[in-house]
PDB file of N, CA and C in Angstrom:
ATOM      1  N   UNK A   1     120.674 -50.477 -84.503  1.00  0.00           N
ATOM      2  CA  UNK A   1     121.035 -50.607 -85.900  1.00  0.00           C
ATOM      3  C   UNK A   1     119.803 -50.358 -86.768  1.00  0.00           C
ATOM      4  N   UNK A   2     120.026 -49.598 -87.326  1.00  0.00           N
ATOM      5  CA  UNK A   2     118.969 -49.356 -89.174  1.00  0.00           C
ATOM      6  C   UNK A   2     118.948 -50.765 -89.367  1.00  0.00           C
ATOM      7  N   UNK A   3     117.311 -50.385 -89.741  1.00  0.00           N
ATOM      8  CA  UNK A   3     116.977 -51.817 -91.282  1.00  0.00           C
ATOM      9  C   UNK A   3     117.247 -51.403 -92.490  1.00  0.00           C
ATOM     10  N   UNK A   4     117.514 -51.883 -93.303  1.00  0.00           N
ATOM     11  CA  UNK A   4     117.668 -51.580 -94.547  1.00  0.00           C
ATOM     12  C   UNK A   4     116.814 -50.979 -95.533  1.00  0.00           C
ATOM     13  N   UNK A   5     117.431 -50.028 -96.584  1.00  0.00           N
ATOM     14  CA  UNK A   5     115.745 -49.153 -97.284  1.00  0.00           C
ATOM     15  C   UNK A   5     114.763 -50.135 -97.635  1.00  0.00           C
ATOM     16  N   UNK A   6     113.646 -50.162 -96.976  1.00  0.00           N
ATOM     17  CA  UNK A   6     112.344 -50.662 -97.613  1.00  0.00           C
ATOM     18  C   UNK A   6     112.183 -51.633 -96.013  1.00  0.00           C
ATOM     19  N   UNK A   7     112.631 -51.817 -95.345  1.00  0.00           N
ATOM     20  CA  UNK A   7     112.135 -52.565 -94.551  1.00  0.00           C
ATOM     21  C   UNK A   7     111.986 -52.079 -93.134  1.00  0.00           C
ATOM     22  N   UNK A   8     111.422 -52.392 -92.270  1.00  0.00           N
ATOM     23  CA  UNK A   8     110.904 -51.834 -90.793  1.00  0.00           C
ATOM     24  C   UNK A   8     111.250 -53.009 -90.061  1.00  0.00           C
ATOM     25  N   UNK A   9     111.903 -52.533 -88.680  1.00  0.00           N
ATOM     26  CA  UNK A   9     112.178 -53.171 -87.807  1.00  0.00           C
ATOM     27  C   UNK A   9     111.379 -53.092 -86.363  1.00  0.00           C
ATOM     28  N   UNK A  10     110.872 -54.609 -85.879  1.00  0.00           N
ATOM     29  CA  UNK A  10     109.772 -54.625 -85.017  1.00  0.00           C
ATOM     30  C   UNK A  10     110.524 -54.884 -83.706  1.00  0.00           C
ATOM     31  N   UNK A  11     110.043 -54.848 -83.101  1.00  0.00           N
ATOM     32  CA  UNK A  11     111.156 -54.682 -81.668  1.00  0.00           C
ATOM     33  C   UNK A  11     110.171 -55.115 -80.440  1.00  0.00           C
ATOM     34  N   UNK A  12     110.139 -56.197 -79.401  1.00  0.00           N
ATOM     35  CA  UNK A  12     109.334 -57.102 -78.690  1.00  0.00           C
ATOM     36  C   UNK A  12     109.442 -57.280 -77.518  1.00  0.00           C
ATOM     37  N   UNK A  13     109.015 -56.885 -76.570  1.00  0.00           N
ATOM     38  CA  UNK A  13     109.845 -57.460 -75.150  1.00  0.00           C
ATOM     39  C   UNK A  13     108.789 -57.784 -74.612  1.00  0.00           C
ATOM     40  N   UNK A  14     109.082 -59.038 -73.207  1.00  0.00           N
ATOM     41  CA  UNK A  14     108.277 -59.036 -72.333  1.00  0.00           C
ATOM     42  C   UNK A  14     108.483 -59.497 -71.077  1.00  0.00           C
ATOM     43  N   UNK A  15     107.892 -59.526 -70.232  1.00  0.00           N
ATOM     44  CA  UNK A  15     107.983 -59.459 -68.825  1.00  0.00           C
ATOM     45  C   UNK A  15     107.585 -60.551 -67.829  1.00  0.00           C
ATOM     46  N   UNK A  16     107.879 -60.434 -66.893  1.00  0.00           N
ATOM     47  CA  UNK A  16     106.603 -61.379 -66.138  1.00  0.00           C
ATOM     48  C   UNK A  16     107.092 -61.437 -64.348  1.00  0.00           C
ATOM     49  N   UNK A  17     106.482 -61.661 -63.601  1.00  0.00           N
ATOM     50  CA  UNK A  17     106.598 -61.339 -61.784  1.00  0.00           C
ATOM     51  C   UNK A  17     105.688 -62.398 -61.332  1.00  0.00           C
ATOM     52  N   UNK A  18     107.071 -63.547 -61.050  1.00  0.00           N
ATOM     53  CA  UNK A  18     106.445 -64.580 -60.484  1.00  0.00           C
ATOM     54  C   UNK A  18     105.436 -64.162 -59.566  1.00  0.00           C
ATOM     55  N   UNK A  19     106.484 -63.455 -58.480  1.00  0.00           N
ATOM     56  CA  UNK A  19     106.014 -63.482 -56.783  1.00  0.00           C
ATOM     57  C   UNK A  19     104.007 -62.813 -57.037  1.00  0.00           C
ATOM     58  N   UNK A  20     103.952 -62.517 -58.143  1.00  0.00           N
ATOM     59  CA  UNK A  20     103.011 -61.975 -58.274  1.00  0.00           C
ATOM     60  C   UNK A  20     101.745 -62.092 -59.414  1.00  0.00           C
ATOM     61  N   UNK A  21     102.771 -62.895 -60.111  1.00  0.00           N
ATOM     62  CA  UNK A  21     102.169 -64.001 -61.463  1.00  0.00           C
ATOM     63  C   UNK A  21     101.236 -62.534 -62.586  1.00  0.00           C
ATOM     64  N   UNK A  22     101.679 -61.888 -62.546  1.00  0.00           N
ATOM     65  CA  UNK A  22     101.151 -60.596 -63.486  1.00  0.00           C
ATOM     66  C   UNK A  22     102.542 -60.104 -64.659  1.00  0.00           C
ATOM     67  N   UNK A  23     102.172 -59.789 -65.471  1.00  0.00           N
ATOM     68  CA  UNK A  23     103.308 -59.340 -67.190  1.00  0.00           C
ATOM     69  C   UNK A  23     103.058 -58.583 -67.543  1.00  0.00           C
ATOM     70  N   UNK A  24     103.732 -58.266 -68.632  1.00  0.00           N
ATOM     71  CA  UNK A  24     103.023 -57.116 -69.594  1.00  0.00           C
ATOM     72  C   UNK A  24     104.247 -57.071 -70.657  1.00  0.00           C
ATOM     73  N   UNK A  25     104.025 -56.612 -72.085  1.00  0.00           N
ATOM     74  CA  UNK A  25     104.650 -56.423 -72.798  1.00  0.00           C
ATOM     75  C   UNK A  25     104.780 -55.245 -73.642  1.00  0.00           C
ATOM     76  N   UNK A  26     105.994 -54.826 -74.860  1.00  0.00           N
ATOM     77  CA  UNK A  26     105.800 -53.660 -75.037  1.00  0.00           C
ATOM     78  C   UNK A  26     106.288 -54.532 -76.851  1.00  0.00           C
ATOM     79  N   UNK A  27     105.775 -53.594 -77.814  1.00  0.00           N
ATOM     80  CA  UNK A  27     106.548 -53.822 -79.046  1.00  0.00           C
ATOM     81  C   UNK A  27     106.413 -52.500 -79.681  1.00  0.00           C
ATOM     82  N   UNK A  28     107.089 -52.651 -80.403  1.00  0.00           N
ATOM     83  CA  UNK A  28     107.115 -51.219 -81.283  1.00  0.00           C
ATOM     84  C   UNK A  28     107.784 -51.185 -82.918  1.00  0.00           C
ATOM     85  N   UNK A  29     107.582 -50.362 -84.109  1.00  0.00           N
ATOM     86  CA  UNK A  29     107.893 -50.702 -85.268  1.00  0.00           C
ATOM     87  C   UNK A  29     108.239 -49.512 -85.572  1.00  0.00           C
ATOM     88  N   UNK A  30     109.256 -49.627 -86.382  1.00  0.00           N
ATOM     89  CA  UNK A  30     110.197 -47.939 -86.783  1.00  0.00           C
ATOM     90  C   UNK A  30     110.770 -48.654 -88.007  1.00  0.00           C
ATOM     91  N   UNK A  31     111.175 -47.366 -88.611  1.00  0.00           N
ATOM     92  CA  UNK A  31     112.083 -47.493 -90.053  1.00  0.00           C
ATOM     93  C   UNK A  31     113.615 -46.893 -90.049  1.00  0.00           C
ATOM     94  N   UNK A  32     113.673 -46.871 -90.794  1.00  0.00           N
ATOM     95  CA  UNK A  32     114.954 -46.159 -91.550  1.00  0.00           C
ATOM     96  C   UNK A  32     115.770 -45.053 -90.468  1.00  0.00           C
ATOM     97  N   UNK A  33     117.028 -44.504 -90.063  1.00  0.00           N
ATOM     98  CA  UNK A  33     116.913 -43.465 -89.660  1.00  0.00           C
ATOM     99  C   UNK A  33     116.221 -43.429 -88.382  1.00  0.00           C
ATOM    100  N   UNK A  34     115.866 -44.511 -87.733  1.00  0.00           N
ATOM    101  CA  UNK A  34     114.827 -44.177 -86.702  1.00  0.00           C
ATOM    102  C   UNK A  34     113.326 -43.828 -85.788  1.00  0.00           C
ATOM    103  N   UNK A  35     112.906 -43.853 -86.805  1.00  0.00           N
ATOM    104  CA  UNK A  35     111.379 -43.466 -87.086  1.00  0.00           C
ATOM    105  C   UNK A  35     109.987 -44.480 -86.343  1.00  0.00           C
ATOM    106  N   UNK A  36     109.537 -44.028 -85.052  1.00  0.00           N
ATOM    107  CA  UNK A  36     109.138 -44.535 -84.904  1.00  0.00           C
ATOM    108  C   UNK A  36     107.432 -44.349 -85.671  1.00  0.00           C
ATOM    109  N   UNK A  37     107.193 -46.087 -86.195  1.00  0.00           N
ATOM    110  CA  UNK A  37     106.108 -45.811 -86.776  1.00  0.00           C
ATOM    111  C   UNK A  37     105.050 -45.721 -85.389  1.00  0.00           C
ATOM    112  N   UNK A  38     104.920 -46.681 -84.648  1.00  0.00           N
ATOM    113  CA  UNK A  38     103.794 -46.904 -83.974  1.00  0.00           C
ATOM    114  C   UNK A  38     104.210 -48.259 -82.976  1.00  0.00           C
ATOM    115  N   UNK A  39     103.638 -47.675 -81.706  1.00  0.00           N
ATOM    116  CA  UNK A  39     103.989 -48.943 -80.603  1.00  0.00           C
ATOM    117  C   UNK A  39     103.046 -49.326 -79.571  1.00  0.00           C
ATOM    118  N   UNK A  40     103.013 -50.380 -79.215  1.00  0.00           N
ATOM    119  CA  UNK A  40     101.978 -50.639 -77.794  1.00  0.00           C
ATOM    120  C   UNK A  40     102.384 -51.115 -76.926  1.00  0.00           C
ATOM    121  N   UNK A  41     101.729 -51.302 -75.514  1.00  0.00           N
ATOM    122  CA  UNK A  41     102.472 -52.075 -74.442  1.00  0.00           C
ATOM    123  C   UNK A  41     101.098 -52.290 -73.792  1.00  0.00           C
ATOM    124  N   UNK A  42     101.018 -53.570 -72.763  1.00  0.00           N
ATOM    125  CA  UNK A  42      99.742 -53.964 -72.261  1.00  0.00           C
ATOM    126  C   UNK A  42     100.107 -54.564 -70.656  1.00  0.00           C
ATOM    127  N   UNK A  43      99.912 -54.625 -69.742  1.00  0.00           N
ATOM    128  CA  UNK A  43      99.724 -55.037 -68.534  1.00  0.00           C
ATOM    129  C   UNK A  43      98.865 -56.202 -68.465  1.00  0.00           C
ATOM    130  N   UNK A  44      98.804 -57.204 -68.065  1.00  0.00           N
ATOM    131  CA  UNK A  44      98.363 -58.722 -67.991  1.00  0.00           C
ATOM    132  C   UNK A  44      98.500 -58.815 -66.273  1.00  0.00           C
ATOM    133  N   UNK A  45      97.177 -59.072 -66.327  1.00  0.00           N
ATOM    134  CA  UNK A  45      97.248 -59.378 -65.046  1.00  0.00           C
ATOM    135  C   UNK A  45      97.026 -60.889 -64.506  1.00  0.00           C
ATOM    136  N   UNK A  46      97.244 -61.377 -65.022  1.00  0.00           N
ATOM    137  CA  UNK A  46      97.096 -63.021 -64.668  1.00  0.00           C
ATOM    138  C   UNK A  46      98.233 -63.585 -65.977  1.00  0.00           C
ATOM    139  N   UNK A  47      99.060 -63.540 -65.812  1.00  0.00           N
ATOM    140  CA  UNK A  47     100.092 -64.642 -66.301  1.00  0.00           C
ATOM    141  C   UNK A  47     100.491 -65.812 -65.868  1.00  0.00           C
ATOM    142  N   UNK A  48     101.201 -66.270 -66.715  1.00  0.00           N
ATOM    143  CA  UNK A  48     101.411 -68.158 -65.928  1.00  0.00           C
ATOM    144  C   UNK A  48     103.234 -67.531 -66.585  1.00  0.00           C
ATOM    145  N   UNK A  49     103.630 -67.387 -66.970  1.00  0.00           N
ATOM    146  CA  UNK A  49     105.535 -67.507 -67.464  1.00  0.00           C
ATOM    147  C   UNK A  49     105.665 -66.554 -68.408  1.00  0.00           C
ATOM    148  N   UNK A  50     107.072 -66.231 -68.208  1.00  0.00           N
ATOM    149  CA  UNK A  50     107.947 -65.575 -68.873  1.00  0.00           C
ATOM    150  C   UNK A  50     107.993 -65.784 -70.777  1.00  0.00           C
ATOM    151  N   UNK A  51     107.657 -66.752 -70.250  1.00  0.00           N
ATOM    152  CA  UNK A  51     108.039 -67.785 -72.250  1.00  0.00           C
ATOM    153  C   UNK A  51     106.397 -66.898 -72.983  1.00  0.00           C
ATOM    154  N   UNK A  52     105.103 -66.866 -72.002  1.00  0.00           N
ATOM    155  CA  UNK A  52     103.936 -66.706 -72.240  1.00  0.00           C
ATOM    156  C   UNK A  52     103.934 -65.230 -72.746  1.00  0.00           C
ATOM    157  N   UNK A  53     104.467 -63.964 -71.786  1.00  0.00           N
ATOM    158  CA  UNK A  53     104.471 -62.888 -72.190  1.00  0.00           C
ATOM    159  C   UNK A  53     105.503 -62.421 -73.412  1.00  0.00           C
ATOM    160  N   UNK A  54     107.254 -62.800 -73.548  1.00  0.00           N
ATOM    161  CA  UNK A  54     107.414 -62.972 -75.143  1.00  0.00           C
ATOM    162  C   UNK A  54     106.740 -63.469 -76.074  1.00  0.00           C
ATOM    163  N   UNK A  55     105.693 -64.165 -75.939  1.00  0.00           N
ATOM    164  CA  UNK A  55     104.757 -64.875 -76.866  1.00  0.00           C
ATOM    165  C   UNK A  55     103.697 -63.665 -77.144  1.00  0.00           C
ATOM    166  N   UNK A  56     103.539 -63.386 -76.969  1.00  0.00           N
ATOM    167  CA  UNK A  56     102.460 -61.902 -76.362  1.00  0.00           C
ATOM    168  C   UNK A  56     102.825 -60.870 -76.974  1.00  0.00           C
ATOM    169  N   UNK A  57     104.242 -60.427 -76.896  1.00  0.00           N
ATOM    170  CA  UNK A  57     104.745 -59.435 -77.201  1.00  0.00           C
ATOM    171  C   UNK A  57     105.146 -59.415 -78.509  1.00  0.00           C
ATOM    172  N   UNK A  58     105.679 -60.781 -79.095  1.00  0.00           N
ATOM    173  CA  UNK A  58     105.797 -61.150 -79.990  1.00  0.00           C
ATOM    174  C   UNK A  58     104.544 -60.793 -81.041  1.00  0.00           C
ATOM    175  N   UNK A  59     103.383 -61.704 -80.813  1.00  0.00           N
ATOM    176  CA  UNK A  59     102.404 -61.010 -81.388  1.00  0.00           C
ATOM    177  C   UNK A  59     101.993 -60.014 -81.862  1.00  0.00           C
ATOM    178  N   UNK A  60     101.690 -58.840 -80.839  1.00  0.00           N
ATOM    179  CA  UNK A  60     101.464 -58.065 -80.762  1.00  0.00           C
ATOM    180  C   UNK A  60     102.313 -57.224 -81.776  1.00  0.00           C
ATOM    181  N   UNK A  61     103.561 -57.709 -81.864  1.00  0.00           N
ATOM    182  CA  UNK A  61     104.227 -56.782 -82.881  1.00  0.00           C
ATOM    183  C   UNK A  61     104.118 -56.941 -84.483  1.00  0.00           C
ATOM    184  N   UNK A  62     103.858 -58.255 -84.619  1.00  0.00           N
ATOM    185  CA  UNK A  62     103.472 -58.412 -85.456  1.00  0.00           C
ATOM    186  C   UNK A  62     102.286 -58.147 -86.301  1.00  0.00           C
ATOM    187  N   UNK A  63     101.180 -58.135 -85.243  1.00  0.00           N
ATOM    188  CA  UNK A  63      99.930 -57.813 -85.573  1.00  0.00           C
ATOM    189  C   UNK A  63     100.158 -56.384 -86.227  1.00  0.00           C
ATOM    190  N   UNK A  64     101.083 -55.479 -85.318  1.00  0.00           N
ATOM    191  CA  UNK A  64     101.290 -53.926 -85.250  1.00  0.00           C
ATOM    192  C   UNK A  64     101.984 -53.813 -86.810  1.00  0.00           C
ATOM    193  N   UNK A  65     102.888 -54.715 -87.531  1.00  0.00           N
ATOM    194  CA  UNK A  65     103.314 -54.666 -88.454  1.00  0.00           C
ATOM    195  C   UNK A  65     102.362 -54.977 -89.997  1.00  0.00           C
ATOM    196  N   UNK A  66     101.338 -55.693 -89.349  1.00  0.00           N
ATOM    197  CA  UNK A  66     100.234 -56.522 -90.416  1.00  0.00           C
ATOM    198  C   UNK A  66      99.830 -55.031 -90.628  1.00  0.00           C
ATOM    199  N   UNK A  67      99.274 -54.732 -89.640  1.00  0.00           N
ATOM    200  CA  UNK A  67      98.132 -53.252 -89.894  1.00  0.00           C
ATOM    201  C   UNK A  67      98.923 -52.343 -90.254  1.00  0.00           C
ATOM    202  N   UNK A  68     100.086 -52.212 -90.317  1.00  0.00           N
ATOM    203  CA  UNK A  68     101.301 -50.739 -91.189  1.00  0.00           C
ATOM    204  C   UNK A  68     100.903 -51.254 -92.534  1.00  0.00           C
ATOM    205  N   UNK A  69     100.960 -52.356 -92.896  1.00  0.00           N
ATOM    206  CA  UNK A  69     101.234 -53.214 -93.951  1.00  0.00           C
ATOM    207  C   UNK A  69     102.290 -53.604 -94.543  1.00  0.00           C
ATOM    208  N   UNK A  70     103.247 -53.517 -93.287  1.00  0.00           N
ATOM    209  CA  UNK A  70     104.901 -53.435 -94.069  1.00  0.00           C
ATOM    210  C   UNK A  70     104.926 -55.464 -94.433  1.00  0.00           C
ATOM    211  N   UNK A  71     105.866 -55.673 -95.441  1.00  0.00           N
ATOM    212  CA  UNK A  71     106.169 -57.138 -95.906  1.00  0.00           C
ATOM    213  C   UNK A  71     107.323 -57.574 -95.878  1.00  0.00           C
ATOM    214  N   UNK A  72     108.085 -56.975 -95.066  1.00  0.00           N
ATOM    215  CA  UNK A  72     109.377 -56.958 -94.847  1.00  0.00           C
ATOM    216  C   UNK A  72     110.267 -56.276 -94.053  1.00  0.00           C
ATOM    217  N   UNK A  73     109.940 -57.314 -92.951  1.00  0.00           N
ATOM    218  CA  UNK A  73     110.388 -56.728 -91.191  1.00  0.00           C
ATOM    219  C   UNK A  73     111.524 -57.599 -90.797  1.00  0.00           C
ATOM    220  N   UNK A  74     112.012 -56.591 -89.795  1.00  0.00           N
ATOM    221  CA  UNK A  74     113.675 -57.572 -89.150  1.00  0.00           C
ATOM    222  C   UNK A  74     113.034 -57.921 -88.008  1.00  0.00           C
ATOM    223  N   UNK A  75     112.808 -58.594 -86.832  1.00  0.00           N
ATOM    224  CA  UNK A  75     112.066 -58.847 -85.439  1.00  0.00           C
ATOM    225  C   UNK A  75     113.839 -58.847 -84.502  1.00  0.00           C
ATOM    226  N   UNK A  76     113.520 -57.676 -83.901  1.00  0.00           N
ATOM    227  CA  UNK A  76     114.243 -58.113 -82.694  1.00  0.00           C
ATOM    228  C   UNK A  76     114.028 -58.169 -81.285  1.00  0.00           C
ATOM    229  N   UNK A  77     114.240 -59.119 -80.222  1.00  0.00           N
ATOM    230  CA  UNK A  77     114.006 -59.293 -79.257  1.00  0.00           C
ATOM    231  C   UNK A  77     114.808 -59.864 -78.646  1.00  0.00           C
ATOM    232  N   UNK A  78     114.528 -60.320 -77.038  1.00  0.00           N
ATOM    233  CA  UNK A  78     115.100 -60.870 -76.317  1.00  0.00           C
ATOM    234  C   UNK A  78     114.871 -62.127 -76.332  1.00  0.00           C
ATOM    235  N   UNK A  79     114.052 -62.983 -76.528  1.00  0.00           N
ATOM    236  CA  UNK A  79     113.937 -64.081 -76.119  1.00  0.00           C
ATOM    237  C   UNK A  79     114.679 -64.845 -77.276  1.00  0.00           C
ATOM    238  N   UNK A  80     115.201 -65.690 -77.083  1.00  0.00           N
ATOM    239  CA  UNK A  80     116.105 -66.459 -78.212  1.00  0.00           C
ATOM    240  C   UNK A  80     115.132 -68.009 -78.333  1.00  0.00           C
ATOM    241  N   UNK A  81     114.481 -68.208 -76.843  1.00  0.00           N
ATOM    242  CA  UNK A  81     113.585 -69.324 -77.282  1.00  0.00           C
ATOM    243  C   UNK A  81     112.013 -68.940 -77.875  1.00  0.00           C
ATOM    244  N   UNK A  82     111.398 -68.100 -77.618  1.00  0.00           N
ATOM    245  CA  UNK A  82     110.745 -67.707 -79.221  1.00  0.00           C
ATOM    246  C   UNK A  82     110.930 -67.406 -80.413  1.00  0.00           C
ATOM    247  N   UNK A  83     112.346 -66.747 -80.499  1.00  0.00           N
ATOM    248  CA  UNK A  83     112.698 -66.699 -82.300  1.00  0.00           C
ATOM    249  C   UNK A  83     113.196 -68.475 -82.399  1.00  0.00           C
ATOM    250  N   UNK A  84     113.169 -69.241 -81.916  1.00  0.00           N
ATOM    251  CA  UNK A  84     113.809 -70.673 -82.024  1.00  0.00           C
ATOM    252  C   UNK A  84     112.040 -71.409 -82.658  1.00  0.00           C
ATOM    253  N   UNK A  85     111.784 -70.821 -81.939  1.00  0.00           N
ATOM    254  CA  UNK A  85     109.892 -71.693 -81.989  1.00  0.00           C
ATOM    255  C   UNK A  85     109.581 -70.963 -83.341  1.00  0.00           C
ATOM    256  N   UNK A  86     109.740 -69.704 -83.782  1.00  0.00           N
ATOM    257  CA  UNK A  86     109.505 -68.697 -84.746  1.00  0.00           C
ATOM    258  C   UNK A  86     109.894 -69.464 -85.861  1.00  0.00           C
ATOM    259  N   UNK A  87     111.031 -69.200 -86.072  1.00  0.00           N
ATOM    260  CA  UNK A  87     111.632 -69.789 -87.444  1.00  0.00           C
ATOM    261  C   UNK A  87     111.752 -71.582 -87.286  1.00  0.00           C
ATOM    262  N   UNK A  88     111.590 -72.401 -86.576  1.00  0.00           N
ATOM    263  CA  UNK A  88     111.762 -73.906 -86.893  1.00  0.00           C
ATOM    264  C   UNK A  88     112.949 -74.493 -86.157  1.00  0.00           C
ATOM    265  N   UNK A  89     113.557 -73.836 -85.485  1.00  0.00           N
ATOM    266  CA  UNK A  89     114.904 -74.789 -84.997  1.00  0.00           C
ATOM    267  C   UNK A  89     115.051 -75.004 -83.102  1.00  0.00           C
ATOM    268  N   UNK A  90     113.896 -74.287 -82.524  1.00  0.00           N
ATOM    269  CA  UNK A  90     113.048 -75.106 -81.522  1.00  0.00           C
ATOM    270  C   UNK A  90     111.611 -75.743 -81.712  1.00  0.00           C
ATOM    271  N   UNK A  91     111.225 -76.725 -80.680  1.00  0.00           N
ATOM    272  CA  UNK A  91     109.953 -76.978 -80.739  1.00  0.00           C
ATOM    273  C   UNK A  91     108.925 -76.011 -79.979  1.00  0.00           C
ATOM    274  N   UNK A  92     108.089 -76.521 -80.690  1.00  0.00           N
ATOM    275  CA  UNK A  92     106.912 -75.026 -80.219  1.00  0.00           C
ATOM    276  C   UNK A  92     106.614 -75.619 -78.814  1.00  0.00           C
ATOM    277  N   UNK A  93     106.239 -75.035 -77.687  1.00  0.00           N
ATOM    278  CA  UNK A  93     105.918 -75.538 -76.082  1.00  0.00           C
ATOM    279  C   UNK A  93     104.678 -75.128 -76.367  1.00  0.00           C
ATOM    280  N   UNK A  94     103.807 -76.126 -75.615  1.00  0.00           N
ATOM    281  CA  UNK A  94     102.293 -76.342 -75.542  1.00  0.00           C
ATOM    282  C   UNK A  94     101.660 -75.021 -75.133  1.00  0.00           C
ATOM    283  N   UNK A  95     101.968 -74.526 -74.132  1.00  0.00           N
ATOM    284  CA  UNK A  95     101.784 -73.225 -73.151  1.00  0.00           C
ATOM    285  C   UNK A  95     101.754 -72.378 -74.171  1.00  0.00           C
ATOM    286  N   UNK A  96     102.402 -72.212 -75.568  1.00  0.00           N
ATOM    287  CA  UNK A  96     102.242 -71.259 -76.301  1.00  0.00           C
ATOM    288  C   UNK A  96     102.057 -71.292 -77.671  1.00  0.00           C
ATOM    289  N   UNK A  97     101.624 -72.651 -77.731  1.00  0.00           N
ATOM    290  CA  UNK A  97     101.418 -72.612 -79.340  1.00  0.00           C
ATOM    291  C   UNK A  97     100.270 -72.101 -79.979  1.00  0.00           C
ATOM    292  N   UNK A  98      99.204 -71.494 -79.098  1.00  0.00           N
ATOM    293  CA  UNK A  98      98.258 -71.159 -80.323  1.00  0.00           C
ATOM    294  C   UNK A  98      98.738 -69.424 -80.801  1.00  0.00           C
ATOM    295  N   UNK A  99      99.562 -68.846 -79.650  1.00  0.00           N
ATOM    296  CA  UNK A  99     100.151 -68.046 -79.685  1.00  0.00           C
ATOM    297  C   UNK A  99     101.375 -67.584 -80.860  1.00  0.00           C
ATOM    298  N   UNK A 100     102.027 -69.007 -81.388  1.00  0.00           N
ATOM    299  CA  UNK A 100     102.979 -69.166 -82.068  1.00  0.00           C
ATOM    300  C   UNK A 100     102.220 -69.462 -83.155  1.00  0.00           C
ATOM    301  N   UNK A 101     101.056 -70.055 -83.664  1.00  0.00           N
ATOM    302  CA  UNK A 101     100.498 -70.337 -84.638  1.00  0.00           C
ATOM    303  C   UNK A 101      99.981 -69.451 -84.875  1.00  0.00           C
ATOM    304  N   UNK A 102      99.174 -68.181 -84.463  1.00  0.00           N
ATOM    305  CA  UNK A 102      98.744 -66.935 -85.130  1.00  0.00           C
ATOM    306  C   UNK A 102      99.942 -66.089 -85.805  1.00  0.00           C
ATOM    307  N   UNK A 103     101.170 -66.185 -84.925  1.00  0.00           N
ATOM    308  CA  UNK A 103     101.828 -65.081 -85.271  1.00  0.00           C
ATOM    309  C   UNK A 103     102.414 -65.504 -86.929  1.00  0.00           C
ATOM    310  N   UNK A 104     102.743 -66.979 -86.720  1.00  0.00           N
ATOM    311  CA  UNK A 104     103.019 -67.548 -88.173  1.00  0.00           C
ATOM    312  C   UNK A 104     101.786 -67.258 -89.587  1.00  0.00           C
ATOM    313  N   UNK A 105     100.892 -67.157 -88.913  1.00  0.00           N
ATOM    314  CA  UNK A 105      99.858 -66.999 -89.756  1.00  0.00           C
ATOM    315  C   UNK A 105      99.881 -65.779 -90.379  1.00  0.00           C
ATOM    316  N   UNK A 106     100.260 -64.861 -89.410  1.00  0.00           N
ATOM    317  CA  UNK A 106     100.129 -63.380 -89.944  1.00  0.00           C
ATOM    318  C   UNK A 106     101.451 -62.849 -90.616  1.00  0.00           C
ATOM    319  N   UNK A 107     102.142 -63.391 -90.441  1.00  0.00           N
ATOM    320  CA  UNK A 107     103.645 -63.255 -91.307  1.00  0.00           C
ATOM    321  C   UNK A 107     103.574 -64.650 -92.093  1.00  0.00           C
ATOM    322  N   UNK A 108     102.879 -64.871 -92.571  1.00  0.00           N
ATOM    323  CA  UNK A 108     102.495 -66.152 -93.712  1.00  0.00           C
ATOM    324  C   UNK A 108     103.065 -65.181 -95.396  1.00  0.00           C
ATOM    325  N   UNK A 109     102.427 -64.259 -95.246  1.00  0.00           N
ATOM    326  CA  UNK A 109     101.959 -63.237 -96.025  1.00  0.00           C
ATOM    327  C   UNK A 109     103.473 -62.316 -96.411  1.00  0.00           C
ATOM    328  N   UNK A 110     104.453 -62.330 -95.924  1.00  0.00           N
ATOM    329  CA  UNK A 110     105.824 -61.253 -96.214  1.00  0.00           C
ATOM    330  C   UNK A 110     106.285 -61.851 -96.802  1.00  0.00           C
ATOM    331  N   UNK A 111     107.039 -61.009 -97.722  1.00  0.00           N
ATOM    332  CA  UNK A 111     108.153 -61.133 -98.267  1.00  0.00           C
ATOM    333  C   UNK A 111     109.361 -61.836 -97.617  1.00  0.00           C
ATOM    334  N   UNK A 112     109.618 -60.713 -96.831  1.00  0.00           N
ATOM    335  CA  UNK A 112     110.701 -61.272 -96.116  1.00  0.00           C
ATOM    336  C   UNK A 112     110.727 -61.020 -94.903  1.00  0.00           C
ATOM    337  N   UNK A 113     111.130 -62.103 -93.784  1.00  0.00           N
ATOM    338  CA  UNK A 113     111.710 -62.111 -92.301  1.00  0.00           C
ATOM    339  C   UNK A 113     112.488 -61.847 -92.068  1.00  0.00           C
ATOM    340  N   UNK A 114     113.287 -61.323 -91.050  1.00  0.00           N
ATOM    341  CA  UNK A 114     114.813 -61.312 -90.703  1.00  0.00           C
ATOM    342  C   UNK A 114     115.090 -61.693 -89.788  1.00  0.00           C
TER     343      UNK A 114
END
């Protein structure tokens, strides 16, 4: 689905292999029509959980959105218990809060969330 004119949609995933305790994540930011602005993905080689690398990925997209300079992003992802920690209607888990506290920090600054 399109974001709406004026806004960019950030897009988050992440990973993780117990048997092997290594992650990696991917995010990416596009507009209107499709457009991809710009995306990254990273390999982690020492992870501890699943919850850790959406946290990660999460970031990362955001960060990717700070430096576009867009102020008004939709976030979509998979994890339903980081957008819960995100917006206020889970509690933040220890394992990832300084993780959850940057990303708030850097979307302190928008207009608008979605």
């Amino acid at each position: 689905m399109c974001p709406p004119p004026g806004c960019a949609k950030i897009n988050f995933y992440g990973a993780w292999w117990q048997r092997t305790n290594t992650g990696g994540w991917a995010s990416s930011t596009g507009m209107r029509m499709g457009f991809l602005l710009r995306g990254r993905q990273s390999y982690v080689a020492v992870a501890h959980s699943e919850l850790l690398m959406e946290a990660l990925a999460a970031r990362a997209a955001v960060l990717l959105a700070g430096e576009l300079g867009l102020n008004y992003v939709i976030m979509e992802r998979d994890s339903q218990l980081v957008a819960g920690m995100l917006n206020g209607s889970n509690s933040v888990d220890g394992s990832v809060a300084i993780v959850v506290e940057d990303i708030l920090c850097v979307g302190a600054g928008w207009d608008r969330v979605g």
